[in-house]
Protein backbone atom coordinates (compact mmCIF):
# COMPACT_ATOMS: atom_id res chain seq x y z
CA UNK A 1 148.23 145.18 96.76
CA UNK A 2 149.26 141.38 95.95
CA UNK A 3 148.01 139.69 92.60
CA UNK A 4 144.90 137.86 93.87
CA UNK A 5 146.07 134.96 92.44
CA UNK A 6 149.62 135.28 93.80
CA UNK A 7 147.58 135.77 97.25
CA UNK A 8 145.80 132.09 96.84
CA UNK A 9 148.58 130.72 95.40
CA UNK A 10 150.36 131.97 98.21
CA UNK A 11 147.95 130.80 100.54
CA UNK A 12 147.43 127.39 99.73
CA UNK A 13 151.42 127.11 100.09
CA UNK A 14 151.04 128.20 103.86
CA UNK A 15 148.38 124.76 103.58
CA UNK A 16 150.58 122.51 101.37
CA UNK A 17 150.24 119.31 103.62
CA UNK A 18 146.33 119.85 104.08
CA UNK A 19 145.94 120.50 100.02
CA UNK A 20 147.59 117.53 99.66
CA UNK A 21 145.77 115.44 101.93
CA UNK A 22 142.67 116.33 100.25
CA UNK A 23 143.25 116.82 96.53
CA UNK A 24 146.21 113.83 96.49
CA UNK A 25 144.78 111.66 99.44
CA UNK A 26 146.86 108.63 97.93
CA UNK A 27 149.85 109.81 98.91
CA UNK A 28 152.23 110.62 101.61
CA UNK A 29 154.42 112.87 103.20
CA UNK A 30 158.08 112.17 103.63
CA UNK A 31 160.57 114.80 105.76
CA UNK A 32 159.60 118.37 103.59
CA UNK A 33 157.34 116.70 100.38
CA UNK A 34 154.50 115.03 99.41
CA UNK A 35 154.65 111.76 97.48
CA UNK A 36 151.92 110.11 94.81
CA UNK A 37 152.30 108.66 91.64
CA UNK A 38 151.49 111.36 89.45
CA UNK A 39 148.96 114.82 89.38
CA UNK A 40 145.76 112.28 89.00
CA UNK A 41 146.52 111.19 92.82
CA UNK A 42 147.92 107.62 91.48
CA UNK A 43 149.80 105.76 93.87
CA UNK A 44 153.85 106.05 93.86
CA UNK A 45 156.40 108.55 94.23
CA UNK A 46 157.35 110.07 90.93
CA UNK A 47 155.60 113.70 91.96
CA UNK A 48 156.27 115.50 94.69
CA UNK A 49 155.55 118.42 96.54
CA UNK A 50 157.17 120.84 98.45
CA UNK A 51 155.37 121.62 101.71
CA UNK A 52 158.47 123.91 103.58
CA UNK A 53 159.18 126.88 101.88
CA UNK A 54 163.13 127.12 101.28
CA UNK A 55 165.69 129.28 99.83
CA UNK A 56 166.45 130.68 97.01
CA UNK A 57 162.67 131.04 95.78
CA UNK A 58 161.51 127.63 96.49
CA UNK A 59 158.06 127.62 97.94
CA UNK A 60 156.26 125.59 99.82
CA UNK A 61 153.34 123.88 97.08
CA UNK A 62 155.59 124.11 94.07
CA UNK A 63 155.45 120.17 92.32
CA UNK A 64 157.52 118.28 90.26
CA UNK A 65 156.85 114.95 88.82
CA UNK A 66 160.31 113.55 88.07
CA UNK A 67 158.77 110.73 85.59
CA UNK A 68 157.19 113.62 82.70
CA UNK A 69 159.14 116.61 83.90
CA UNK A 70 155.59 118.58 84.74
CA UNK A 71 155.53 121.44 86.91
CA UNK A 72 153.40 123.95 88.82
CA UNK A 73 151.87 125.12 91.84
CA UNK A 74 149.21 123.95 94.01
CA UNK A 75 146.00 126.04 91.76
CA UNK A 76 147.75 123.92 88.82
CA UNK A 77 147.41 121.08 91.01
CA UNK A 78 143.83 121.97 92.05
CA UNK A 79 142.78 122.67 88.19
CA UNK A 80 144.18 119.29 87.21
CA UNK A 81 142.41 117.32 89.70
CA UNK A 82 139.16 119.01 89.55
CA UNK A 83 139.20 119.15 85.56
CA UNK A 84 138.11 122.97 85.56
CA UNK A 85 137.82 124.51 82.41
CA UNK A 86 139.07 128.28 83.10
CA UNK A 87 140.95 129.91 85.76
CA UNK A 88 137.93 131.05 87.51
CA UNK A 89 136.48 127.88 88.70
CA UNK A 90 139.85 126.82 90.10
CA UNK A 91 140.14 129.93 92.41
CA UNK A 92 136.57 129.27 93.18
CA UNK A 93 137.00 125.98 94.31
CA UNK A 94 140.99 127.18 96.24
CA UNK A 95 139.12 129.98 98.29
CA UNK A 96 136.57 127.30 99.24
CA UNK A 97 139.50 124.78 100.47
CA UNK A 98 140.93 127.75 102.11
CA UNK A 99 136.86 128.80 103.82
CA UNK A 100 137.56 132.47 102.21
CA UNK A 101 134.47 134.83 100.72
CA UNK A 102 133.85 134.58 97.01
CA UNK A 103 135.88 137.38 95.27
CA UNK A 104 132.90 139.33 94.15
CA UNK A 105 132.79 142.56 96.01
CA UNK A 106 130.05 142.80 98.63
CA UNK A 107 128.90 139.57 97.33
CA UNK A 108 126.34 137.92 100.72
CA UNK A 109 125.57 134.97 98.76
CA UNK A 110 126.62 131.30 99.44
CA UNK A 111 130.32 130.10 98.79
CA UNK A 112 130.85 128.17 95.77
CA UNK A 113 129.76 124.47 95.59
CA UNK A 114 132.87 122.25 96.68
CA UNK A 115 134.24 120.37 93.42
CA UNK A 116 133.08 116.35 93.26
CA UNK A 117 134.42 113.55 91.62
CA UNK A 118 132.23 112.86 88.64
CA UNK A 119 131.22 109.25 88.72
CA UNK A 120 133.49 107.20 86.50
CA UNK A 121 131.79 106.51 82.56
CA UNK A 122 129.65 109.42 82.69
CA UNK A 123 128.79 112.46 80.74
CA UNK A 124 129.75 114.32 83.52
CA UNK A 125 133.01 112.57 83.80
CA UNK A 126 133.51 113.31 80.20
CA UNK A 127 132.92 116.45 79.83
CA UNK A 128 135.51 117.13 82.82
CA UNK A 129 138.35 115.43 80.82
CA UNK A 130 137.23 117.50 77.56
CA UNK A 131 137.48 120.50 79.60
CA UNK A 132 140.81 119.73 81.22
CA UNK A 133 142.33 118.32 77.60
CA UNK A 134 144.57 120.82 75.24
CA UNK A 135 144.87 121.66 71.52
CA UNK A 136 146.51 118.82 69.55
CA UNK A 137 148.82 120.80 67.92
CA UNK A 138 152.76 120.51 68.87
CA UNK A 139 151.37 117.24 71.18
CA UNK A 140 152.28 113.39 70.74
CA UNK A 141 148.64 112.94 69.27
CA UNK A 142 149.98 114.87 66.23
CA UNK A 143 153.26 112.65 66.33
CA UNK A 144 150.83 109.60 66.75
CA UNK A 145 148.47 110.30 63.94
CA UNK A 146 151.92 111.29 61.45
CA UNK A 147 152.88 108.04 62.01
CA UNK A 148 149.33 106.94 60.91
CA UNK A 149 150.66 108.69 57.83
CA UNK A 150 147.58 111.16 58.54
CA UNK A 151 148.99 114.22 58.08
CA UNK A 152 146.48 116.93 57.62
CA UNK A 153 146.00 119.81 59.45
CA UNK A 154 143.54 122.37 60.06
CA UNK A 155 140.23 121.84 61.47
CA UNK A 156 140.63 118.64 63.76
CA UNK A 157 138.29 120.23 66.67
CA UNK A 158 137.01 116.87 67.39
CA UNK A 159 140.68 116.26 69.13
CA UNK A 160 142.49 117.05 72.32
CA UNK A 161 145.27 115.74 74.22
CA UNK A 162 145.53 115.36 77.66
CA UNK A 163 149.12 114.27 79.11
CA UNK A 164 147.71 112.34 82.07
CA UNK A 165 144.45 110.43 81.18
CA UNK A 166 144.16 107.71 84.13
CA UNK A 167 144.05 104.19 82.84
CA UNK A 168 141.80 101.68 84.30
CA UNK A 169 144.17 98.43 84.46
CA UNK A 170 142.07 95.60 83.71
CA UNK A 171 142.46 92.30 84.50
CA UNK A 172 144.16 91.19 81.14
CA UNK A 173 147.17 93.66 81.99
CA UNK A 174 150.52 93.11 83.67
CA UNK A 175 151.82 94.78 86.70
CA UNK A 176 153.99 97.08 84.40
CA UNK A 177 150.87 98.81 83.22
CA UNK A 178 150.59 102.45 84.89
CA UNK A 179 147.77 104.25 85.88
CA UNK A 180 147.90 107.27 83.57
CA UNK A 181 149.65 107.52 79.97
CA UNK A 182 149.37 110.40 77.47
CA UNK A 183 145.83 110.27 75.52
CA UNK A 184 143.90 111.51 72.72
CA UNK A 185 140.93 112.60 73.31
CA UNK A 186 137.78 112.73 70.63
CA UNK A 187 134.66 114.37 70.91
CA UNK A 188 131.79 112.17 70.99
CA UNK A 189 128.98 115.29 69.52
CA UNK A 190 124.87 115.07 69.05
CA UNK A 191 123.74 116.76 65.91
CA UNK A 192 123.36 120.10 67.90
CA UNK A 193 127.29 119.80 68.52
CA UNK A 194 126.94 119.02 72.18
CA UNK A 195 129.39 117.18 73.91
CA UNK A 196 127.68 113.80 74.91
CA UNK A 197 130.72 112.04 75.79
CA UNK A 198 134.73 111.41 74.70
CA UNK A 199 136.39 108.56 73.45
CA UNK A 200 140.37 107.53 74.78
CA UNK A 201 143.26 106.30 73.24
CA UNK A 202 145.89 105.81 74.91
CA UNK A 203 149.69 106.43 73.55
CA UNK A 204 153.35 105.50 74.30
CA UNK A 205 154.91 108.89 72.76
CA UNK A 206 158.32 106.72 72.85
CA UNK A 207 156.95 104.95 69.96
CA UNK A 208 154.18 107.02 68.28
CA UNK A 209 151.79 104.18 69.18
CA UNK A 210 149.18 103.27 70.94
CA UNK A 211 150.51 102.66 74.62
CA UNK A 212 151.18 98.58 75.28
CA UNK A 213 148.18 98.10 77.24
CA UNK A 214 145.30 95.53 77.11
CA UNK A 215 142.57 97.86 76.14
CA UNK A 216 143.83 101.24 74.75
CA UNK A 217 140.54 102.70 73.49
CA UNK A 218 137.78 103.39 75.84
CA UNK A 219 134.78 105.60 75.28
CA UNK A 220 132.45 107.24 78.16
CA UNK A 221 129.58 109.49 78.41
CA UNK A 222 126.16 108.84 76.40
CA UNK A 223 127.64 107.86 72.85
CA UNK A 224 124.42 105.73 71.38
CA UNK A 225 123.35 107.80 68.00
CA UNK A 226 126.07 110.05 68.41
CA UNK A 227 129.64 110.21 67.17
CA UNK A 228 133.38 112.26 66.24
CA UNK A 229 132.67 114.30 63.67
CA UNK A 230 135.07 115.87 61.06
CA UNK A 231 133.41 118.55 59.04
CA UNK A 232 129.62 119.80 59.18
CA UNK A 233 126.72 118.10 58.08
CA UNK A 234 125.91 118.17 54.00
CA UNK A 235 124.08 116.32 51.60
CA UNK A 236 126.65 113.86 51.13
CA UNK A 237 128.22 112.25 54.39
CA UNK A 238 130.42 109.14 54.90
CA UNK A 239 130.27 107.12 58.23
CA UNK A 240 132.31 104.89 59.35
CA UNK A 241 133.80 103.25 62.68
CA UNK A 242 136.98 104.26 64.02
CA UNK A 243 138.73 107.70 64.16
CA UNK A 244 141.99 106.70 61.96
CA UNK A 245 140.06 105.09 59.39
CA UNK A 246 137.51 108.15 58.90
CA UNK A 247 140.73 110.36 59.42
CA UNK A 248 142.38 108.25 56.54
CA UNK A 249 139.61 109.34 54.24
CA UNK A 250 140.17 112.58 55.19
CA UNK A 251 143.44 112.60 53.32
CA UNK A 252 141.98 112.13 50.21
CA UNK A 253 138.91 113.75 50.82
CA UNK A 254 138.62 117.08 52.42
CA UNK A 255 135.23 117.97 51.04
CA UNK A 256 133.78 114.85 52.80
CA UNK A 257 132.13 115.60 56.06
CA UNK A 258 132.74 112.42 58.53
CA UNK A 259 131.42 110.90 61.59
CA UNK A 260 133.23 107.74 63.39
CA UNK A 261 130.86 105.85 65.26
CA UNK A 262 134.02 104.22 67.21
CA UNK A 263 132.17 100.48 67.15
CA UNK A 264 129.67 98.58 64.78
CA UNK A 265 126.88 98.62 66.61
CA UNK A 266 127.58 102.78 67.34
CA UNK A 267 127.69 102.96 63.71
CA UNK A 268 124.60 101.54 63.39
CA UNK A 269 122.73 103.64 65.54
CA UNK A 270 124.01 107.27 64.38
CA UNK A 271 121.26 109.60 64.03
CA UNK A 272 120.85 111.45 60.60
CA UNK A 273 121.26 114.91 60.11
CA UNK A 274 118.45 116.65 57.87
CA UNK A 275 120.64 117.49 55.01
CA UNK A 276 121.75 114.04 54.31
CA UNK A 277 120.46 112.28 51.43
CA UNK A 278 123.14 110.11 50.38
CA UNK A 279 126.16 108.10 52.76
CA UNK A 280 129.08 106.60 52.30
CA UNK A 281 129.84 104.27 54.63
CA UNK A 282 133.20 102.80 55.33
CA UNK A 283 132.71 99.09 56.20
CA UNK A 284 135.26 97.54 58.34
CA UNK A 285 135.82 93.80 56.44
CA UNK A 286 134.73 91.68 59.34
CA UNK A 287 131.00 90.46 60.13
CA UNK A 288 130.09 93.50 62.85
CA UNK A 289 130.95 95.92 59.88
CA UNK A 290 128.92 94.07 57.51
CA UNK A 291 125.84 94.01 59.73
CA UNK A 292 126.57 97.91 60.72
CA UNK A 293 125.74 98.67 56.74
CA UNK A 294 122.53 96.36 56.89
CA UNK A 295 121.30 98.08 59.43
CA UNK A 296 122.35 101.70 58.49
CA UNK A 297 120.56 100.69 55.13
CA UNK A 298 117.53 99.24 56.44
CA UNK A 299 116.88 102.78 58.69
CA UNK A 300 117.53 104.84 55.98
CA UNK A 301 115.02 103.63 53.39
CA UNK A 302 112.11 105.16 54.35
CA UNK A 303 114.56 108.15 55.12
CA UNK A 304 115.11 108.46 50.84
CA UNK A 305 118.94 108.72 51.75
CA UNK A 306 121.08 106.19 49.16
CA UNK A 307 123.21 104.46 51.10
CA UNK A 308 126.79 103.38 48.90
CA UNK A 309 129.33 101.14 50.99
CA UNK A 310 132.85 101.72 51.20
CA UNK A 311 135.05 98.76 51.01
CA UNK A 312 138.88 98.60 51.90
CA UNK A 313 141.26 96.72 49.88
CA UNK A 314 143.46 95.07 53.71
CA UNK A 315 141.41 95.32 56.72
CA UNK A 316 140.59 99.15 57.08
CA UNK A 317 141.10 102.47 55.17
CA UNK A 318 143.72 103.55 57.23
CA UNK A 319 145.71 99.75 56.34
CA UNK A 320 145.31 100.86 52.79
CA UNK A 321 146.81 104.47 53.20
CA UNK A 322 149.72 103.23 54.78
CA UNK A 323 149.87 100.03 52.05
CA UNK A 324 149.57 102.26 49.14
CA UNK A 325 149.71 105.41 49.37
CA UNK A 326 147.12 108.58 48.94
CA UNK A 327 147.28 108.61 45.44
CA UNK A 328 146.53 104.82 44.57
CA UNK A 329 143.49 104.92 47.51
CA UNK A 330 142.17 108.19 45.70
CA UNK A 331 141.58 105.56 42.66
CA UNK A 332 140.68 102.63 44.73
CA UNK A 333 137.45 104.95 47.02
CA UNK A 334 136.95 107.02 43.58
CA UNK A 335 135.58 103.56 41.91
CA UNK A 336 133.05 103.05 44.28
CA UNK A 337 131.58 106.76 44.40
CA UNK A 338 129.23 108.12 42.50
CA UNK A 339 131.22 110.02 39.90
CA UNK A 340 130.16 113.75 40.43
CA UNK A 341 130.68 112.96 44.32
CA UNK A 342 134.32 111.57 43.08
CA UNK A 343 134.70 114.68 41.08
CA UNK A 344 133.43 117.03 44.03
CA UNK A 345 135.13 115.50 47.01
CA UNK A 346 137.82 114.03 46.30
CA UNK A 347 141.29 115.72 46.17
CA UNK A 348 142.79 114.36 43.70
CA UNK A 349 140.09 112.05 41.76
């Protein structure tokens, strides 16, 4: 009997023109293949797939994009654009395309909802891209955050990369911009550690840098009071705006739990957990930083959490890592803690 998913696989091949009509309407076909830009259905050529079987093991649906050097068949192709998060959804959704019964034995009941587009900013839309995103580890978001001289491993859960994230072009960017680049992705978290939303930066892996676009960060989902958190609620917290300058501390302080509120007025709205009674907060040196504390400190007064600000010596904490060094920044934060928090937390105080 053939591997079930060998079977779909098999028969969405026998479909290849009419799977790509639907799930990669933007492109076109041209003599034996399918063209579009890329697996997110951007416009262009670079991927393309098959849609004639041929010899020597080359079956119809089998892709290619010739600009990353990606691969797969047409349930890869299905999983990508639907942003499933397990195998099972994505045959769901293939025997739907293909109108056959749900593969529970003797199952009467209604055939599986067919996949939508999330709308574009939501929660929904968010939680899509977490799902479809992958483990950081051997990706260019490790290569990108070495160069950050942030180097530690371990528990960075808050981060995923996805090789494809689609890039809104605005209207501050050239033509050369394209419509997808390489992306780390950050879980924006309640207190609960629910996924309310993810935030997007954008890389050019040639460089280990952000990619040359106008905007390269973007956040979605439902992000006011919540944030990317490194670590688990304590007593003592530290807060802060952006993910390489919380990461930065991170270096020097792995006791530290830390949530990046990705702007100042995020920051100034994240919700306190019930441990907390005293917070660090790493002020950015402009004036949206500055009011970010003032408000932070104003909600937590009647809260009897002790609020102690955070200052960099150049223009953030992550600036002053790659200025100076762990060792001289260990000095630098350990002069504005509270000593037995310096003595605790810090690696190296």
């Amino acid at each position: 009997m053939e591997n079930p998913v060998r079977e779909l696989a098999r028969r969405l091949g026998e479909n290849a023109e009419a799977v790509c009509r639907h799930y990669l309407s933007n492109g076109r076909r041209e003599g034996h293949y399918w063209m579009v830009g890329d697996i997110n259905n951007a416009a262009g050529r670079s991927l393309y797939v098959r849609l004639v079987g041929g010899e020597g093991g080359r079956l119809a649906g089998k892709w290619t994009d010739a600009a990353t050097g990606d691969y797969g068949d047409l349930l890869d192709m299905i999983a990508a654009r639907c942003a499933h998060a397990n195998l099972g959804e994505t045959l769901a959704e293939a025997r739907r395309f293909l109108s056959l019964p749900s593969s529970d034995a003797g199952s009467q009941g209604p055939r599986p909802p067919r996949s939508r587009r999330a709308r574009a900013g939501s929660a929904e839309a968010a939680i899509r891209l977490w799902a479809a995103s992958k483990p950081i580890a051997g990706t260019p978001v490790r290569t990108y955050l070495a160069n950050r001289a942030l180097q530690r491993g371990g528990d960075l859960l808050a981060l995923r990369y996805h090789p494809h994230c689609y890039y809104r072009r605005s209207e501050e960017d050239g033509t050369s911009v394209k419509p997808a680049y390489p992306a780390m992705i950050a879980a924006v978290t309640d207190l609960e550690g629910s996924l309310r939303g993810v935030h997007r930066t954008w890389l050019d892996p040639a460089r280990s840098t952000k990619a040359d676009v106008a905007y390269p960060r973007r956040a979605m989902g439902h992000l006011s009071g919540h944030g990317v958190r490194f670590g688990l609620a304590g007593e003592v917290m530290a807060f802060g705006e952006g993910i390489e300058t919380m990461l930065s501390l991170r270096e020097i302080a792995s006791a530290l739990p830390l949530v990046a509120g990705l702007s100042a007025g995020h920051l100034a709205a994240l919700e306190f957990p019930a441990p907390l009674r005293r917070l660090y907060v790493a002020r950015e040196r402009d004036g949206a930083g500055r009011a970010a504390f003032a408000t932070l400190a104003e909600r937590t007064a009647p809260l009897g959490i002790d609020v102690v600000p955070l200052d960099p010596r150049l223009d953030d904490f992550n600036s002053d890592l790659l200025a100076m060094g762990g060792p001289q920044l260990v000095t630098m934060i350990a002069a504005q803690m509270h000593v037995v928090d310096a003595e605790r937390m810090l690696d190296a105080a």
